[in-house]
C-alpha atoms as a PDB file:
ATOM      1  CA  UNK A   1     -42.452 -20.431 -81.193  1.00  0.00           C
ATOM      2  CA  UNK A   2     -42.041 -16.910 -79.541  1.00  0.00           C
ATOM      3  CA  UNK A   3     -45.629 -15.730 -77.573  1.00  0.00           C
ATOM      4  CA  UNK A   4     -46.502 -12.783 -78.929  1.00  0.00           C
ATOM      5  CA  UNK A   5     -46.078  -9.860 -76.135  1.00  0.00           C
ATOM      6  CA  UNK A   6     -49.262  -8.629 -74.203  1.00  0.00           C
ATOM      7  CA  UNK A   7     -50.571  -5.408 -75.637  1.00  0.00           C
ATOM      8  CA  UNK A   8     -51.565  -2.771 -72.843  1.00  0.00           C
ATOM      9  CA  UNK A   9     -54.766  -1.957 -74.771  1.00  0.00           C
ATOM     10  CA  UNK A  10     -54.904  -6.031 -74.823  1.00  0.00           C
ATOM     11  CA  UNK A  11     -56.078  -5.534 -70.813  1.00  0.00           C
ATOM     12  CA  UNK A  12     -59.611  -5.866 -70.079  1.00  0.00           C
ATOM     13  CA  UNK A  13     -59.768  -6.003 -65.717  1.00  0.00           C
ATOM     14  CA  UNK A  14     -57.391  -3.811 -64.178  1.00  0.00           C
ATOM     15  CA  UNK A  15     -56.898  -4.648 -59.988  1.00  0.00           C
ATOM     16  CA  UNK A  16     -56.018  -1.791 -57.978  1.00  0.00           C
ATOM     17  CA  UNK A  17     -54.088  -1.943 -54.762  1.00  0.00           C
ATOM     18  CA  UNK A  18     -56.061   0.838 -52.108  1.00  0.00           C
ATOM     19  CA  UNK A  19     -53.533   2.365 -49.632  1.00  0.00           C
ATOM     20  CA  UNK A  20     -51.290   4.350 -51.161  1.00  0.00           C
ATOM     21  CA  UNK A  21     -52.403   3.708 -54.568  1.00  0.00           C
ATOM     22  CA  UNK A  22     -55.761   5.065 -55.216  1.00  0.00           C
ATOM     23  CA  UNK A  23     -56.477   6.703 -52.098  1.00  0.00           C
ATOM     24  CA  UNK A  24     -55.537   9.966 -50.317  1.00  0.00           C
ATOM     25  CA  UNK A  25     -53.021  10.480 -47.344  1.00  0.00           C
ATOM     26  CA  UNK A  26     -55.014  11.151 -44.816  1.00  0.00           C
ATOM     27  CA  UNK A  27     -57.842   9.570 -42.834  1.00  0.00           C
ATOM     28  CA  UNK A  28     -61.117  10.898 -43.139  1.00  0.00           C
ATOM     29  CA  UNK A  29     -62.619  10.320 -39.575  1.00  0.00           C
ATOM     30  CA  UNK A  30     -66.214  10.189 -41.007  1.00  0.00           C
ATOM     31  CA  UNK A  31     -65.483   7.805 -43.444  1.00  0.00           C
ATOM     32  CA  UNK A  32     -62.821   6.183 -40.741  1.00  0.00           C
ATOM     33  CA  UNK A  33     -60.368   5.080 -43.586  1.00  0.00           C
ATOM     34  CA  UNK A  34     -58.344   7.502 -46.318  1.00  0.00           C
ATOM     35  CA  UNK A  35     -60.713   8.899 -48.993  1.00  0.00           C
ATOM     36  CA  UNK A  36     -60.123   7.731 -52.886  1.00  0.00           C
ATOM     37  CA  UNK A  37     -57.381  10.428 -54.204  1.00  0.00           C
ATOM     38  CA  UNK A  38     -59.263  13.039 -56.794  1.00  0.00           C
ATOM     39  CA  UNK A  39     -56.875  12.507 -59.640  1.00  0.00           C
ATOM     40  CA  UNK A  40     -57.006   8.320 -59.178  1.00  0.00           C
ATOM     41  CA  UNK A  41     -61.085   9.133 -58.992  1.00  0.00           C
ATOM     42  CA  UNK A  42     -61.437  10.851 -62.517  1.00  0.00           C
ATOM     43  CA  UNK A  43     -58.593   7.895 -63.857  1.00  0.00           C
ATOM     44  CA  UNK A  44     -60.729   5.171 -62.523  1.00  0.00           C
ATOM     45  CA  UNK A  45     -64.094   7.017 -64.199  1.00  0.00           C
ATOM     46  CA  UNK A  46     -62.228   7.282 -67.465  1.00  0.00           C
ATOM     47  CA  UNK A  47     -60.411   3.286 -67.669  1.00  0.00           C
ATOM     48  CA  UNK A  48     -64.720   2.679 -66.772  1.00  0.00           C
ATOM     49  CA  UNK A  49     -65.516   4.500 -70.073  1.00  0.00           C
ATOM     50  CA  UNK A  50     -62.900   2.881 -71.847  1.00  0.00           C
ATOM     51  CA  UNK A  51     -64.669  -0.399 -70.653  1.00  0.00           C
ATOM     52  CA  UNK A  52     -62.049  -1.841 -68.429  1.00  0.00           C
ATOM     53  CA  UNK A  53     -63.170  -3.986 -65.450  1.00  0.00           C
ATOM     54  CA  UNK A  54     -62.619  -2.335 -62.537  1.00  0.00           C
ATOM     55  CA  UNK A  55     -61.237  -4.931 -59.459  1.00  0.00           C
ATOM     56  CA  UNK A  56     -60.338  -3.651 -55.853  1.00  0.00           C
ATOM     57  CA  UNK A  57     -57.557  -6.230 -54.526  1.00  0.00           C
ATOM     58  CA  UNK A  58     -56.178  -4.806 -51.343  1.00  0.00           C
ATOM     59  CA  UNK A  59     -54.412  -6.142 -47.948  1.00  0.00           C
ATOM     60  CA  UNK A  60     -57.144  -4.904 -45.191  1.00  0.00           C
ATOM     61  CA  UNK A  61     -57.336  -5.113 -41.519  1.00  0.00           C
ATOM     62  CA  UNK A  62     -60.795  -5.411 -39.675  1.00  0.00           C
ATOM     63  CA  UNK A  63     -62.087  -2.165 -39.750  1.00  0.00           C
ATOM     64  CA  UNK A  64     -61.307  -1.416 -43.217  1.00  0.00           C
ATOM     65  CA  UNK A  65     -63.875  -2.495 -45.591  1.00  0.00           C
ATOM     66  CA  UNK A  66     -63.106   0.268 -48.657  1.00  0.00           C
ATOM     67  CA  UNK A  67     -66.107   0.331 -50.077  1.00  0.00           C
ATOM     68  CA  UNK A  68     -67.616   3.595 -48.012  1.00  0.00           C
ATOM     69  CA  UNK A  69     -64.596   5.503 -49.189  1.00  0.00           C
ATOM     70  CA  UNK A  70     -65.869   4.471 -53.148  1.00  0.00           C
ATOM     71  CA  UNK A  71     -68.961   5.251 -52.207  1.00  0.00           C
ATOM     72  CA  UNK A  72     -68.571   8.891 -50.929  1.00  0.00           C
ATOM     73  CA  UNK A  73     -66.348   9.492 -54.126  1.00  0.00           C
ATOM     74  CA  UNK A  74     -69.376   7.695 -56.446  1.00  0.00           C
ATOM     75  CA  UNK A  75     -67.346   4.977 -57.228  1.00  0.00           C
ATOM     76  CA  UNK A  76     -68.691   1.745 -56.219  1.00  0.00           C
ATOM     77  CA  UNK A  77     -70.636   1.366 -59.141  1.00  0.00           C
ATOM     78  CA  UNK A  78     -68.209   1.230 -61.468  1.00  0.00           C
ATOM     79  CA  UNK A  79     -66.125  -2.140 -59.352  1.00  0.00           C
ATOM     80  CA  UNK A  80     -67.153  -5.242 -60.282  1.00  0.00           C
ATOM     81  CA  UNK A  81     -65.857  -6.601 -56.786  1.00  0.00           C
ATOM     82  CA  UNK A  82     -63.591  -6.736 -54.436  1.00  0.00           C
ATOM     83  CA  UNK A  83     -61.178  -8.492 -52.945  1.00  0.00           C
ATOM     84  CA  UNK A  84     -60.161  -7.636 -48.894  1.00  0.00           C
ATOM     85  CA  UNK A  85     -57.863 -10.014 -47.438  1.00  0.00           C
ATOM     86  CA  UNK A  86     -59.388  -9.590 -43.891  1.00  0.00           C
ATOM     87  CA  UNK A  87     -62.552 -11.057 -45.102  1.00  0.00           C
ATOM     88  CA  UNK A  88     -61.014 -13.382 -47.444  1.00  0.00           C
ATOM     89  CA  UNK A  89     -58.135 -15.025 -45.351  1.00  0.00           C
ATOM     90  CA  UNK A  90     -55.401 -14.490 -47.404  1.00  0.00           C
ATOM     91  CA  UNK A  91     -53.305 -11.254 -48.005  1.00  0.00           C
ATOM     92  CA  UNK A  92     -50.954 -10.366 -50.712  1.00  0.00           C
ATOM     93  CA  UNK A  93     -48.537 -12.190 -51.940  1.00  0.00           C
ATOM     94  CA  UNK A  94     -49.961 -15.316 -51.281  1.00  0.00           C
ATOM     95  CA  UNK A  95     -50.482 -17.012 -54.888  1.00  0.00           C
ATOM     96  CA  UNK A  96     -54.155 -17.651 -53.671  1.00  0.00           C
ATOM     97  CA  UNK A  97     -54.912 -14.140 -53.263  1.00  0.00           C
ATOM     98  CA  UNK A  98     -54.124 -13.254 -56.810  1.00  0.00           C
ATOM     99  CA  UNK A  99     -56.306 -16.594 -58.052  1.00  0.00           C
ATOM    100  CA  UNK A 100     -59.077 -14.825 -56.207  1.00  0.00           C
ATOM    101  CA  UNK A 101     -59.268 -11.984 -57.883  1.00  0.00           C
ATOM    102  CA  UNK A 102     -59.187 -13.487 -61.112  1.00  0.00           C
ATOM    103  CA  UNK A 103     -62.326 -15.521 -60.437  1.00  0.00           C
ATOM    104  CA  UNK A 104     -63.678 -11.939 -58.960  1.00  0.00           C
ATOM    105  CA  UNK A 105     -63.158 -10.368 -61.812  1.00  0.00           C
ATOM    106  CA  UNK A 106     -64.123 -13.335 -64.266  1.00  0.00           C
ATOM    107  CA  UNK A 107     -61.347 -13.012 -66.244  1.00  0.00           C
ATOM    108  CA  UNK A 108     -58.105 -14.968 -67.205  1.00  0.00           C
ATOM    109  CA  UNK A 109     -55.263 -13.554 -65.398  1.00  0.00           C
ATOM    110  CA  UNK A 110     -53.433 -12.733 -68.143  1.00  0.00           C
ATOM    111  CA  UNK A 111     -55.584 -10.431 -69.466  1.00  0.00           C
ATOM    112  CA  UNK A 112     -55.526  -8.528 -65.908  1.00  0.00           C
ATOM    113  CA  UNK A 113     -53.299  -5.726 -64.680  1.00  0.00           C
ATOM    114  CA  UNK A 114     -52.485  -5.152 -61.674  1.00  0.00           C
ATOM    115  CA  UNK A 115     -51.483  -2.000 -59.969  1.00  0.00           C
ATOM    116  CA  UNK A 116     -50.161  -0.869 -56.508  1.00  0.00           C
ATOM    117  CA  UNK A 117     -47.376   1.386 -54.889  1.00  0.00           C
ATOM    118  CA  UNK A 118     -45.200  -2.160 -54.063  1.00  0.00           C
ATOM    119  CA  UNK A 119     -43.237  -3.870 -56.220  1.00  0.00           C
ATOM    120  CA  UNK A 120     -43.338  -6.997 -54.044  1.00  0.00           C
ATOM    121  CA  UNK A 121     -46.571  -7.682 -53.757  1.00  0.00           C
ATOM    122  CA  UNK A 122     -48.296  -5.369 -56.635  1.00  0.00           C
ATOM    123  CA  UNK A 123     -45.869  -6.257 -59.341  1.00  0.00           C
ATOM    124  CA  UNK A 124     -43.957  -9.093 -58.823  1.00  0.00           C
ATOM    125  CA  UNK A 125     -46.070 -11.879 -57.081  1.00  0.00           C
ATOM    126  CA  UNK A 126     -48.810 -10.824 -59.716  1.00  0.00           C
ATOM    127  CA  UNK A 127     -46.559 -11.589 -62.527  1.00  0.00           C
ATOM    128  CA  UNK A 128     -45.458 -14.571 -60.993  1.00  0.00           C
ATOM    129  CA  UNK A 129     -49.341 -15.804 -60.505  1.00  0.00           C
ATOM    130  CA  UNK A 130     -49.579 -15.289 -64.728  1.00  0.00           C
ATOM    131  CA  UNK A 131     -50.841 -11.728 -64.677  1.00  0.00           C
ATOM    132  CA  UNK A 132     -50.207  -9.906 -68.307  1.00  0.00           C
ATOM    133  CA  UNK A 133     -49.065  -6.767 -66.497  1.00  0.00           C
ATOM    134  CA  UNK A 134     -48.654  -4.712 -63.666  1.00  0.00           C
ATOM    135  CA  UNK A 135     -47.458  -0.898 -62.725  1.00  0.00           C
ATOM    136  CA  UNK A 136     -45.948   0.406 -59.787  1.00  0.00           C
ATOM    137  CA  UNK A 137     -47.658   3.526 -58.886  1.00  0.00           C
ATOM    138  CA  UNK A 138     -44.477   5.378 -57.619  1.00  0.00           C
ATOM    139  CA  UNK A 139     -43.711   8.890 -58.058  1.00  0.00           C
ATOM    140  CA  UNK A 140     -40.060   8.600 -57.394  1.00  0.00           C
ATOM    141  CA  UNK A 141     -39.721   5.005 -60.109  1.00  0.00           C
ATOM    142  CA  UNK A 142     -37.661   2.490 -59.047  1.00  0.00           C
ATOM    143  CA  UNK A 143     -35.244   2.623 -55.739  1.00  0.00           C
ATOM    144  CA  UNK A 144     -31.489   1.741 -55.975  1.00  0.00           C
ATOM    145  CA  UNK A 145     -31.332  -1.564 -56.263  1.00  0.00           C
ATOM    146  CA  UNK A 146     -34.823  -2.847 -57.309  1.00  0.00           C
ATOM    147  CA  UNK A 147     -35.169  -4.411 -60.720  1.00  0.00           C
ATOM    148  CA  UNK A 148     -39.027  -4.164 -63.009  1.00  0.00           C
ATOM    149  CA  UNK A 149     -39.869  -7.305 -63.962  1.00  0.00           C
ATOM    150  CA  UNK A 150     -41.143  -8.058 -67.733  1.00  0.00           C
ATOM    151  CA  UNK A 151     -44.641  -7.122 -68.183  1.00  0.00           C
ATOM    152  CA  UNK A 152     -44.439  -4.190 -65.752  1.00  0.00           C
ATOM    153  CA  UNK A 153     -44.610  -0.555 -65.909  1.00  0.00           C
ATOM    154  CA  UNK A 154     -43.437   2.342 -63.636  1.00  0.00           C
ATOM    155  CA  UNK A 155     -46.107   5.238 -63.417  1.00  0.00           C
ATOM    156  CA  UNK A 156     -46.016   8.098 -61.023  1.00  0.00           C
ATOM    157  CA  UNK A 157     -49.817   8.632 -60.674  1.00  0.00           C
ATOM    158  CA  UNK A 158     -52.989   6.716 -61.165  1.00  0.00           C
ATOM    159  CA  UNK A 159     -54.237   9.659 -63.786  1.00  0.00           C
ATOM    160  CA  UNK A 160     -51.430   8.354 -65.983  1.00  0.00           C
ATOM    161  CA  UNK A 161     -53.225   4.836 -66.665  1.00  0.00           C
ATOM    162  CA  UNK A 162     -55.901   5.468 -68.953  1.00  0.00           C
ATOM    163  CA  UNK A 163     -53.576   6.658 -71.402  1.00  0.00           C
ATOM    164  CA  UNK A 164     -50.864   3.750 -71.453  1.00  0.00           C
ATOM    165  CA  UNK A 165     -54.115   1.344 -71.810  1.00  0.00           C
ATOM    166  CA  UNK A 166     -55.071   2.793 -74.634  1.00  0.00           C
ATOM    167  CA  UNK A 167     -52.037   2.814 -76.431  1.00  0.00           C
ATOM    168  CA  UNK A 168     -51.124   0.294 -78.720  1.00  0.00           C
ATOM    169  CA  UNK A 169     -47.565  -1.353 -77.945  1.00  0.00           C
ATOM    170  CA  UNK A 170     -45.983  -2.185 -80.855  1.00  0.00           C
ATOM    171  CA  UNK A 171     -44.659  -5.994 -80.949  1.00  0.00           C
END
């Protein structure tokens, strides 16, 4: 008997990769770590409204503890955790890391998505942990040679994720 496909709208906790995913370019010396991008900021507000879980899962070094840069763009609130390798001792893609964040955000992981800017350790290693999906945040898609997995989607912005969640795939 064929599984029937996961749904995008199907998604209730959606884990978001920091660096180069929802946050800006440059460091913000007050803050001491890159500021949450504007556009990702309004995406994340509106997946809130649409009552996704909201799950930070992100490789960290001491030093980089995320949550002032939510903060300052009044979005801590809306997390429901977090989980920093540094503090956790175990980075992406280490199966572990993945089983972490499902317990974080109390949820099976295959009703979590999973999104960062690389495919190795955003996409694939998520997938192969039993995530229901996962987009690469990439404005350029795919580079020669790299292959999307089933269950994952190529988006070129953050903004772009509140509307594929709500839509309804068709089986």
């Amino acid at each position: 008997m064929l599984e029937k496909p996961m749904r995008f709208a199907d998604i209730e906790v959606v884990a978001f990769d920091y660096g180069g995913t929802i946050s800006g370019n440059q460091i913000d010396h007050r803050l001491g770590e890159k500021p949450v991008d504007p556009g990702a900021a309004g995406a994340l507000r509106e997946l809130h409204r649409m009552g996704k879980r909201l799950v930070l899962a992100s490789n960290t070094l001491p030093g980089e503890p995320r949550w002032p840069a939510l903060a300052d763009a009044g979005l801590d609130s809306l997390f429901a955790g977090a989980a920093l390798s540094y503090w956790l001792g175990v980075r992406k893609p280490d199966p572990r890391f993945y089983r972490v964040v499902s317990a974080i955000a109390d949820c099976s992981a295959d009703r979590m998505m999973f999104v960062g800017d690389r495919l190795d350790y955003d996409v694939a290693a998520p997938l192969d942990s039993g995530a229901g999906a996962a987009a690469l945040v990439r404005p350029g898609g795919l580079r020669p040679g790299e292959l999307l997995p089933d269950g994952a989607v190529v988006i070129g912005h953050v903004r772009e994720l509140p509307t594929l969640l709500a839509r309804q795939a068709t089986p």
